[in-house]
PDB file of N, CA and C in Angstrom:
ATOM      1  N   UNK A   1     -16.916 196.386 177.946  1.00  0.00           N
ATOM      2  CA  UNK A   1     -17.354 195.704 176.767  1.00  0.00           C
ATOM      3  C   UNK A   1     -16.197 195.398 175.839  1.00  0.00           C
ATOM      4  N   UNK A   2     -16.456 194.708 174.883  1.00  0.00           N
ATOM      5  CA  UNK A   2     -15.591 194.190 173.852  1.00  0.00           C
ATOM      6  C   UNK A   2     -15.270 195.527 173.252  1.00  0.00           C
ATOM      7  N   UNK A   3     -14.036 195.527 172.494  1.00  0.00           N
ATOM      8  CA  UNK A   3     -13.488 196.485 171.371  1.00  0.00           C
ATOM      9  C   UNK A   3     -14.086 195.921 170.294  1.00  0.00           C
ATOM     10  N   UNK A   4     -13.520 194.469 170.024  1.00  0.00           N
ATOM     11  CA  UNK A   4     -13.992 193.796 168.826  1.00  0.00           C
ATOM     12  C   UNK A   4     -14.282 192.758 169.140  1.00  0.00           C
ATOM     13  N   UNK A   5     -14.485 191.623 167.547  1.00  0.00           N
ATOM     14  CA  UNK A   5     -14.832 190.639 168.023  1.00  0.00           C
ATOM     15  C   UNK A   5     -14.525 189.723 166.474  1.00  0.00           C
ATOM     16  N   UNK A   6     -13.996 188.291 166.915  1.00  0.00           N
ATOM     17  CA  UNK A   6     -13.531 187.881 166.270  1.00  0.00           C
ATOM     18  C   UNK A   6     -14.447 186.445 166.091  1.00  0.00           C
ATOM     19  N   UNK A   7     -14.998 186.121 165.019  1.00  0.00           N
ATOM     20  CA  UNK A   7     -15.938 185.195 164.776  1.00  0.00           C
ATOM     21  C   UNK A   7     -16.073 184.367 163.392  1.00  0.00           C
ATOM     22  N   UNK A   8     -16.742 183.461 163.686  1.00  0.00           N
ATOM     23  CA  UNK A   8     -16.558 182.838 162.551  1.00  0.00           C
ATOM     24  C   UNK A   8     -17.876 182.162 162.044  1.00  0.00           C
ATOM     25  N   UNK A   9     -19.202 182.269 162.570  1.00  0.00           N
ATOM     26  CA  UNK A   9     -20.209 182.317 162.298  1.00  0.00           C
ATOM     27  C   UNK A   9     -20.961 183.562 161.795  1.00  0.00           C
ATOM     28  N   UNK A  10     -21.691 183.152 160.958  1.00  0.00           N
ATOM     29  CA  UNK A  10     -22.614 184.416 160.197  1.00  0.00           C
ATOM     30  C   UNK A  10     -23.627 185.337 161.050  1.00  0.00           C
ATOM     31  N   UNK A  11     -24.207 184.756 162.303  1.00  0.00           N
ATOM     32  CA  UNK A  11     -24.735 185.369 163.174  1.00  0.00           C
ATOM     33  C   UNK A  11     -23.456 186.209 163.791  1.00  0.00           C
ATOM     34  N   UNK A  12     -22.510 185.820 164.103  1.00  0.00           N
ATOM     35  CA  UNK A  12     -21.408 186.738 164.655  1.00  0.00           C
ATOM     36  C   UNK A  12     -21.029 187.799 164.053  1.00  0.00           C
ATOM     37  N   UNK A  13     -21.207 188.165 162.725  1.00  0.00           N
ATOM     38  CA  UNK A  13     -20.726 188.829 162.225  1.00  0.00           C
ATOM     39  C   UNK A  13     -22.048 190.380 161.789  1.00  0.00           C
ATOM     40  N   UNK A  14     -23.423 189.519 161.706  1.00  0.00           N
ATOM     41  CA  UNK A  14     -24.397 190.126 161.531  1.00  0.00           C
ATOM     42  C   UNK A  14     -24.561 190.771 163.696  1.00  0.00           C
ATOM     43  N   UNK A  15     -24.920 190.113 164.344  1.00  0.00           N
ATOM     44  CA  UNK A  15     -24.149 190.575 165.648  1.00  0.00           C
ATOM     45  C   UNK A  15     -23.491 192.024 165.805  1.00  0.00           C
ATOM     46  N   UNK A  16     -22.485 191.526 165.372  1.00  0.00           N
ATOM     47  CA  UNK A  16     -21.066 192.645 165.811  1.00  0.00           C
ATOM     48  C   UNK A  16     -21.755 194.242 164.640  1.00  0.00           C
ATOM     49  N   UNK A  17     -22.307 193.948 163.790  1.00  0.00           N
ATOM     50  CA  UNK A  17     -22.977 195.089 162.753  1.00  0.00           C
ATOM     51  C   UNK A  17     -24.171 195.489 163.672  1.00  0.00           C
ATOM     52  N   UNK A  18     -24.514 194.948 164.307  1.00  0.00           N
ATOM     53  CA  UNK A  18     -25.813 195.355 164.998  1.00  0.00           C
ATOM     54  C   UNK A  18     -25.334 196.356 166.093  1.00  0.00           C
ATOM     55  N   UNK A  19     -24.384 195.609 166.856  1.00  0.00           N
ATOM     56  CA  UNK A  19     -23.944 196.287 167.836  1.00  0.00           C
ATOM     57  C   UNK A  19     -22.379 197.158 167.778  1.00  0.00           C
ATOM     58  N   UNK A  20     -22.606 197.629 166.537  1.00  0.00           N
ATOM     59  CA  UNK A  20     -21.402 198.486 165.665  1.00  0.00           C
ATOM     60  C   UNK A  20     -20.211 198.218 166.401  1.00  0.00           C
ATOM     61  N   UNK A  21     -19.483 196.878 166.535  1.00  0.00           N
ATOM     62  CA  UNK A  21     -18.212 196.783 167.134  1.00  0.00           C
ATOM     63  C   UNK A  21     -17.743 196.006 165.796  1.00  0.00           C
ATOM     64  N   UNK A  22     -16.341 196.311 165.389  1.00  0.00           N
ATOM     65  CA  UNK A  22     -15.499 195.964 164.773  1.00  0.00           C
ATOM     66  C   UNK A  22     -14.883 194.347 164.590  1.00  0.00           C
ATOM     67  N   UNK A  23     -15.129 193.547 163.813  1.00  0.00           N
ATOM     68  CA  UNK A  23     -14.681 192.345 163.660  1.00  0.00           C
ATOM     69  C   UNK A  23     -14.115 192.058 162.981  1.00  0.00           C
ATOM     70  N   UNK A  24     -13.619 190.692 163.146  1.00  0.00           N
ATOM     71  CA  UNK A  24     -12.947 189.921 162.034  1.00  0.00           C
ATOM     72  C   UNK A  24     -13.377 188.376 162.111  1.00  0.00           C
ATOM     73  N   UNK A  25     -13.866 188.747 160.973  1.00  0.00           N
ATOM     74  CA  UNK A  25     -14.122 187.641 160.114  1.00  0.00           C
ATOM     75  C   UNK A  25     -13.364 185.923 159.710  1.00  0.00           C
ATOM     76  N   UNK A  26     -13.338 185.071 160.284  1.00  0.00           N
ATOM     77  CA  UNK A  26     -13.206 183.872 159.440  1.00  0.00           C
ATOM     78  C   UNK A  26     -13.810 183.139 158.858  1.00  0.00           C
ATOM     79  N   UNK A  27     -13.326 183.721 157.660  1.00  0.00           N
ATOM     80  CA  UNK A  27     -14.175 182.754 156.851  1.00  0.00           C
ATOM     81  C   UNK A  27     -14.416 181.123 156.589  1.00  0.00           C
ATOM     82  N   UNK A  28     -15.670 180.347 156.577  1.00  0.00           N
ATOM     83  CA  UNK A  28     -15.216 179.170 156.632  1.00  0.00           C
ATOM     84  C   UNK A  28     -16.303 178.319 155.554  1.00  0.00           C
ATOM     85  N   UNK A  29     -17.200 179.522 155.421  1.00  0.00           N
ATOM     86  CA  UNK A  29     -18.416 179.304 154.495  1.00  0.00           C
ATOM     87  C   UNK A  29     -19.031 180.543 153.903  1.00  0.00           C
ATOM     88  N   UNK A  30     -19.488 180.362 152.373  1.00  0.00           N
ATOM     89  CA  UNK A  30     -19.491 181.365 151.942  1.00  0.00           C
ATOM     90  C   UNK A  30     -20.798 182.301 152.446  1.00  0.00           C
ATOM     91  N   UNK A  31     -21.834 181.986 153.395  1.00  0.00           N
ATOM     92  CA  UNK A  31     -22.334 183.166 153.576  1.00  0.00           C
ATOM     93  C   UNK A  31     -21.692 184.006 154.552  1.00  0.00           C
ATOM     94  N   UNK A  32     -20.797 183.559 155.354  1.00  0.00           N
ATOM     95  CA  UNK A  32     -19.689 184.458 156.367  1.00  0.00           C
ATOM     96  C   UNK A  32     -18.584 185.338 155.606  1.00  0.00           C
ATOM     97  N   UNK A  33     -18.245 184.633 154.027  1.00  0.00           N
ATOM     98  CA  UNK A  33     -17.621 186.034 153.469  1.00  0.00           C
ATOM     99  C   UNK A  33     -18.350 186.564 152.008  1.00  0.00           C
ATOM    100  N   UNK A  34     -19.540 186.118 152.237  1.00  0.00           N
ATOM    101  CA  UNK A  34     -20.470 187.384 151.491  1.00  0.00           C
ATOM    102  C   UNK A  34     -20.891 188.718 152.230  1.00  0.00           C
ATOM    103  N   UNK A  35     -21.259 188.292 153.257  1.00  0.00           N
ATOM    104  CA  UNK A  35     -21.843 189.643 154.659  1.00  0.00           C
ATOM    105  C   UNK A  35     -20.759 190.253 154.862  1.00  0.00           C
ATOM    106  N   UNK A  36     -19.468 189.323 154.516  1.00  0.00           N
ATOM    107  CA  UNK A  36     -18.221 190.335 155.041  1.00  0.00           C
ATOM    108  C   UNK A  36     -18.005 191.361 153.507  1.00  0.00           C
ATOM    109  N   UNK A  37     -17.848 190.916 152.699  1.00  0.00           N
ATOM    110  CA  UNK A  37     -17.944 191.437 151.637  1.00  0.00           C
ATOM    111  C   UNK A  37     -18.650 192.715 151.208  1.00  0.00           C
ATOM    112  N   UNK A  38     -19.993 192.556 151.554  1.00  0.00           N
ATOM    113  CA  UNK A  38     -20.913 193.432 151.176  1.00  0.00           C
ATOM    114  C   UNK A  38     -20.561 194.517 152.116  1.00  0.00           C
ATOM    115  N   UNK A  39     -20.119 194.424 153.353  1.00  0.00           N
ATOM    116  CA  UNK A  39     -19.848 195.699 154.162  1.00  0.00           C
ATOM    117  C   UNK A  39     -18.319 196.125 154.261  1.00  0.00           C
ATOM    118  N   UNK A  40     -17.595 195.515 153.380  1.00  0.00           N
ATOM    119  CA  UNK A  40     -16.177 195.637 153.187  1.00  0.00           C
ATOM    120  C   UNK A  40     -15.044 195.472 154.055  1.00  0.00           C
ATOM    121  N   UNK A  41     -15.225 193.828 155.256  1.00  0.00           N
ATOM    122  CA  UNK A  41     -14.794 193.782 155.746  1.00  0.00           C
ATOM    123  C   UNK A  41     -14.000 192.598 155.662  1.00  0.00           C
ATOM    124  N   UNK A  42     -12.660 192.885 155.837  1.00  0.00           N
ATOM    125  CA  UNK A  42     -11.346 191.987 155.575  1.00  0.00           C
ATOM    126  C   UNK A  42     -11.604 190.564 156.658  1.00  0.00           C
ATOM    127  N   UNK A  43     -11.848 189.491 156.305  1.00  0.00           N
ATOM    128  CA  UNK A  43     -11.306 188.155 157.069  1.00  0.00           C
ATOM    129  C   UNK A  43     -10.694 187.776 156.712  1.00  0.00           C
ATOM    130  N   UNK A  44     -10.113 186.675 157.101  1.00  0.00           N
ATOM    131  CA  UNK A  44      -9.150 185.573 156.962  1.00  0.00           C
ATOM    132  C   UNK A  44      -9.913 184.213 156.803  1.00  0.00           C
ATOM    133  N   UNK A  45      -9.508 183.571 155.531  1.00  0.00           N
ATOM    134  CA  UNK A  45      -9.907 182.341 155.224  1.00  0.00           C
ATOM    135  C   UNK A  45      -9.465 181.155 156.049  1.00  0.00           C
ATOM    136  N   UNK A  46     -10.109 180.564 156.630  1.00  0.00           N
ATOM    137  CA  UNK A  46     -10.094 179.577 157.891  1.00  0.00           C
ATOM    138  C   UNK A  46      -8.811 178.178 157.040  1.00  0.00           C
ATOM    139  N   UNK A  47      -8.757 178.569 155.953  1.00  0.00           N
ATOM    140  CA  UNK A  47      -7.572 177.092 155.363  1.00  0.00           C
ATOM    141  C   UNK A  47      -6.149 178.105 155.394  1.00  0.00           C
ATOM    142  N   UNK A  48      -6.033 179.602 155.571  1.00  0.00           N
ATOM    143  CA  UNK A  48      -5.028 180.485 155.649  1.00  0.00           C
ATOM    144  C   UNK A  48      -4.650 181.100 156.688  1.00  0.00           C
ATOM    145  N   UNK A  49      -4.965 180.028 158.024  1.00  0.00           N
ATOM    146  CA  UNK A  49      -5.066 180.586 159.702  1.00  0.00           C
ATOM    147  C   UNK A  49      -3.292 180.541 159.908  1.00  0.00           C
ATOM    148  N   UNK A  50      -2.863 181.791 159.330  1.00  0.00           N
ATOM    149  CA  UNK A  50      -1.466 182.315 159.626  1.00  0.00           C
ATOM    150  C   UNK A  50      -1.797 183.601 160.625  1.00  0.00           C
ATOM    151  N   UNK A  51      -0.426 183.556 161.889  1.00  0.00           N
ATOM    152  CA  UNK A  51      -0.022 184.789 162.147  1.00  0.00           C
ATOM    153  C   UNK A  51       0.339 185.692 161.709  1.00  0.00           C
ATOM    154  N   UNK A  52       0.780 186.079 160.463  1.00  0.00           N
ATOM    155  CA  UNK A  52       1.144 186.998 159.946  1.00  0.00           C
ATOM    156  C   UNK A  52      -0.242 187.306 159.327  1.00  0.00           C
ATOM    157  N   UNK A  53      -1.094 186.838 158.696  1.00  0.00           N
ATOM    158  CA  UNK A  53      -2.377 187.074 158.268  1.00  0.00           C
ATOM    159  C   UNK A  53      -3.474 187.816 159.466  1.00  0.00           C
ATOM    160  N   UNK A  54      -3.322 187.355 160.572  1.00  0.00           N
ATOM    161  CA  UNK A  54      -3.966 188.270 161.947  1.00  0.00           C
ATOM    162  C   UNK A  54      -3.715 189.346 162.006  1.00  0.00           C
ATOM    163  N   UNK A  55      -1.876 189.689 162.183  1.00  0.00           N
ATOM    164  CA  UNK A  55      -1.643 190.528 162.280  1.00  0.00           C
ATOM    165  C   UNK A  55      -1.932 191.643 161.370  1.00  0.00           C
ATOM    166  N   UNK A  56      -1.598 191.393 160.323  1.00  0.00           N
ATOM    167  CA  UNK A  56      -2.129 192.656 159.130  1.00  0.00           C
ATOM    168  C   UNK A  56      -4.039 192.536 159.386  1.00  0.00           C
ATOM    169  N   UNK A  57      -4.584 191.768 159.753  1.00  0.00           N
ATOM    170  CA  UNK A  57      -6.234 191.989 159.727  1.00  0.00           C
ATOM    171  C   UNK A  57      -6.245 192.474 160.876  1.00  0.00           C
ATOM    172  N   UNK A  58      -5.688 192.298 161.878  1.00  0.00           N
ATOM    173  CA  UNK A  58      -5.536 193.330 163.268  1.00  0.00           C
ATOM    174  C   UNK A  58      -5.544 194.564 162.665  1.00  0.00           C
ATOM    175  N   UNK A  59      -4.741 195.024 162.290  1.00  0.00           N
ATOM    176  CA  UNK A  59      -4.241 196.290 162.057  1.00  0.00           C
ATOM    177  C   UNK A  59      -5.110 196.967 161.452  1.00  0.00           C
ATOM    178  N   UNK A  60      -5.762 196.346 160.434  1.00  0.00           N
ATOM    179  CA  UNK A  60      -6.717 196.930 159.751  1.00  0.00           C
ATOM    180  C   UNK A  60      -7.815 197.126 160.094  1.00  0.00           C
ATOM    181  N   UNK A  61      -8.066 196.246 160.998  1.00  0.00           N
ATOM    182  CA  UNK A  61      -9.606 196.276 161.514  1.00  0.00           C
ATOM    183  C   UNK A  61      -9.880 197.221 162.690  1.00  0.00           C
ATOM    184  N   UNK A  62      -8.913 197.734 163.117  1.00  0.00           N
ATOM    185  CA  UNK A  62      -8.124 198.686 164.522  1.00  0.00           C
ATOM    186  C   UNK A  62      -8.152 200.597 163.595  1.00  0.00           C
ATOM    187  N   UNK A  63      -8.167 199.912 162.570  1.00  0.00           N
ATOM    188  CA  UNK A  63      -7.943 201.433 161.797  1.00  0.00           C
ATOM    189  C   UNK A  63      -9.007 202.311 160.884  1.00  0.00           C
ATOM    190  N   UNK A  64      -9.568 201.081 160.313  1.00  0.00           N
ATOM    191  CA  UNK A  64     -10.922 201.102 159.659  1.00  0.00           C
ATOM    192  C   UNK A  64     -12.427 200.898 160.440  1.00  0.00           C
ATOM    193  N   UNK A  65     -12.904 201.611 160.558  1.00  0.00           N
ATOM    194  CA  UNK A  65     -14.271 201.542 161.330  1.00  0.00           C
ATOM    195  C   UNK A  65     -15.236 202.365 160.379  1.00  0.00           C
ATOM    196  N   UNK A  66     -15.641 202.362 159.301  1.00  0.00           N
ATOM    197  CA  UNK A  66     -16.351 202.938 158.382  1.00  0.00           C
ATOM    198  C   UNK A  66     -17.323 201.995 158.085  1.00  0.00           C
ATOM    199  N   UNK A  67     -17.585 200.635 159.058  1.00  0.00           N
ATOM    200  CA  UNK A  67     -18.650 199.818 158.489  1.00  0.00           C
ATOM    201  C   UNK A  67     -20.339 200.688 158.706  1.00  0.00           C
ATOM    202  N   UNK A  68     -20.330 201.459 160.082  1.00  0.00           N
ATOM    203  CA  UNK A  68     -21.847 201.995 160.483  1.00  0.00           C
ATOM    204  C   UNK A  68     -22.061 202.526 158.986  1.00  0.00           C
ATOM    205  N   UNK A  69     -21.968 203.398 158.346  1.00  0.00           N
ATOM    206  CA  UNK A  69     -22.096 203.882 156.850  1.00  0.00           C
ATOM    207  C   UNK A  69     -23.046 203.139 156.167  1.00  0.00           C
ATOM    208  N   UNK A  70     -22.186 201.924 156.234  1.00  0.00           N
ATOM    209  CA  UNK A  70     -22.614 200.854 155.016  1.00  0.00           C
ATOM    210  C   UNK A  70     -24.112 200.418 156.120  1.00  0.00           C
ATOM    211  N   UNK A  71     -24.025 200.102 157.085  1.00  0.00           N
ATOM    212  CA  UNK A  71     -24.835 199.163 157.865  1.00  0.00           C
ATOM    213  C   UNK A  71     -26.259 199.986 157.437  1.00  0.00           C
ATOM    214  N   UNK A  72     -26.348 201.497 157.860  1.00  0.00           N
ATOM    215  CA  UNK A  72     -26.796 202.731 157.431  1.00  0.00           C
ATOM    216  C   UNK A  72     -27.430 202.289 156.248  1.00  0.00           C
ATOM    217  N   UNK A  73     -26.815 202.331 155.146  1.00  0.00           N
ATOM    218  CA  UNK A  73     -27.411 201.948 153.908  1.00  0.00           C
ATOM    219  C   UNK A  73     -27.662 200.430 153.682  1.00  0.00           C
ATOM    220  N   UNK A  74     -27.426 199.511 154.196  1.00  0.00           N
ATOM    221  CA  UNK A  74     -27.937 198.538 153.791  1.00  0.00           C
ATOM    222  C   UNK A  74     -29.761 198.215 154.944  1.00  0.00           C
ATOM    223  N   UNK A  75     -29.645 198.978 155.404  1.00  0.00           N
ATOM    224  CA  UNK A  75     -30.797 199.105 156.422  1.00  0.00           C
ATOM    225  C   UNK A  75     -31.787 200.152 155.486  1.00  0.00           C
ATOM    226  N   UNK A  76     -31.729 200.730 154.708  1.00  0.00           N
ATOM    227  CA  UNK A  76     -32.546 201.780 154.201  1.00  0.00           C
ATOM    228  C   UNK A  76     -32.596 200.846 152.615  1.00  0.00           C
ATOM    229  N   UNK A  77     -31.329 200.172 152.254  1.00  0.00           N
ATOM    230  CA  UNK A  77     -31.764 199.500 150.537  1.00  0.00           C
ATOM    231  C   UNK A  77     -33.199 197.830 151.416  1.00  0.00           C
ATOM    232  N   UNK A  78     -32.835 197.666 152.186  1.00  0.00           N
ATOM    233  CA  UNK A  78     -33.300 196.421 153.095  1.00  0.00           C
ATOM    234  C   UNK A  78     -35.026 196.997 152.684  1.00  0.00           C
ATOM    235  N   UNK A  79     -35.081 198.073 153.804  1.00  0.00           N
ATOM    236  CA  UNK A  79     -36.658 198.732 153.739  1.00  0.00           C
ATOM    237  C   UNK A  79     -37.029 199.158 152.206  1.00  0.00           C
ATOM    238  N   UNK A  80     -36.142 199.252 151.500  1.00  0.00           N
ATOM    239  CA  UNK A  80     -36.672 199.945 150.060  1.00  0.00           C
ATOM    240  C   UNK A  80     -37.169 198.408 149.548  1.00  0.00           C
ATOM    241  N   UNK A  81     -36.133 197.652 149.900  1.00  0.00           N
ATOM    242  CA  UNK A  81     -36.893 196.301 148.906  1.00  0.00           C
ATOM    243  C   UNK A  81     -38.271 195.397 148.955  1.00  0.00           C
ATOM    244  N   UNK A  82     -38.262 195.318 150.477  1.00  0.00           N
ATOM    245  CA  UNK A  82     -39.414 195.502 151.204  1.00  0.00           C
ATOM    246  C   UNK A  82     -40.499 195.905 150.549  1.00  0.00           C
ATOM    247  N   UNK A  83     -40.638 197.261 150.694  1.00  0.00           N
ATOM    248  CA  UNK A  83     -41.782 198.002 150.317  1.00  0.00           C
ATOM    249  C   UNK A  83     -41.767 198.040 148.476  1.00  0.00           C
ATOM    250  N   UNK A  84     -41.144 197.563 148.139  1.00  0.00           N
ATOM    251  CA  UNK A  84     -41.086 197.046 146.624  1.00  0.00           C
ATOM    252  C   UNK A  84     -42.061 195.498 146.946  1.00  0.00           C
ATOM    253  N   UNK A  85     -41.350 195.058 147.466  1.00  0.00           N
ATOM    254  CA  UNK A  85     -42.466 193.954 147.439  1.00  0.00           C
ATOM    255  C   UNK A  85     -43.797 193.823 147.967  1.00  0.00           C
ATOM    256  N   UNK A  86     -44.163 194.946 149.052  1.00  0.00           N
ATOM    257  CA  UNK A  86     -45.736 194.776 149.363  1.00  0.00           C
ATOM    258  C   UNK A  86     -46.003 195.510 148.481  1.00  0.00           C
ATOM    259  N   UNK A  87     -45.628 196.183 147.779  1.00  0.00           N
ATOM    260  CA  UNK A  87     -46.155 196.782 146.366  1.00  0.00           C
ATOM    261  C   UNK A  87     -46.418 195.872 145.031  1.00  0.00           C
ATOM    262  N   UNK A  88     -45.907 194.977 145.142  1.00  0.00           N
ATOM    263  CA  UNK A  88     -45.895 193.585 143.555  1.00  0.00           C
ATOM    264  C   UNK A  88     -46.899 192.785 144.521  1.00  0.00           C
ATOM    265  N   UNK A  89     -46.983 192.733 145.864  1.00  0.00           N
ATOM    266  CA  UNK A  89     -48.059 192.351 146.617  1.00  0.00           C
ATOM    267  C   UNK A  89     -49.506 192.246 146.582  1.00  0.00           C
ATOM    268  N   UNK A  90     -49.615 193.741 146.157  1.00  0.00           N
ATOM    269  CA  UNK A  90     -50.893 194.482 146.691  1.00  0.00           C
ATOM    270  C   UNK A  90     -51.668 194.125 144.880  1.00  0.00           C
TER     271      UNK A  90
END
């Protein structure tokens, strides 16, 4: 299987969180670096497609793997909001 995965669509990135593998992000529209955002993950802006910019997001993304955490909690604030709303529902 993949180590990581490098994408540039918003399904790719929601994807790679599902299946807790490590990505990087290009950004090219802002809902691809809001999702990256919210789980604190470094891309590269698709108008700033430098090698030297890979390389340091390589590195980082190779070192940092603390996204399951967040995924963790955004899966439990997800169900809380939820059930906030079949509650303003009911």
């Amino acid at each position: 299987g993949a180590k990581f995965i490098v994408g540039m669509r918003y399904h790719s990135v929601v994807f790679s969180l599902l299946l807790k593998k490590p990505i990087l992000p290009i950004f090219y529209d802002d809902k691809v670096r809001n999702i990256s955002h919210l789980f604190e993950i470094e891309g590269i802006d698709i108008k700033d497609l430098k090698l030297s910019y890979f390389s340091r997001a390589f590195i980082n993304l190779l070192q940092k793997n603390d996204f399951e955490d967040k995924l963790t909690t955004a899966k439990k604030d997800a169900k809380r909001n939820f059930e906030l709303l079949l509650q303003l529902l009911r």
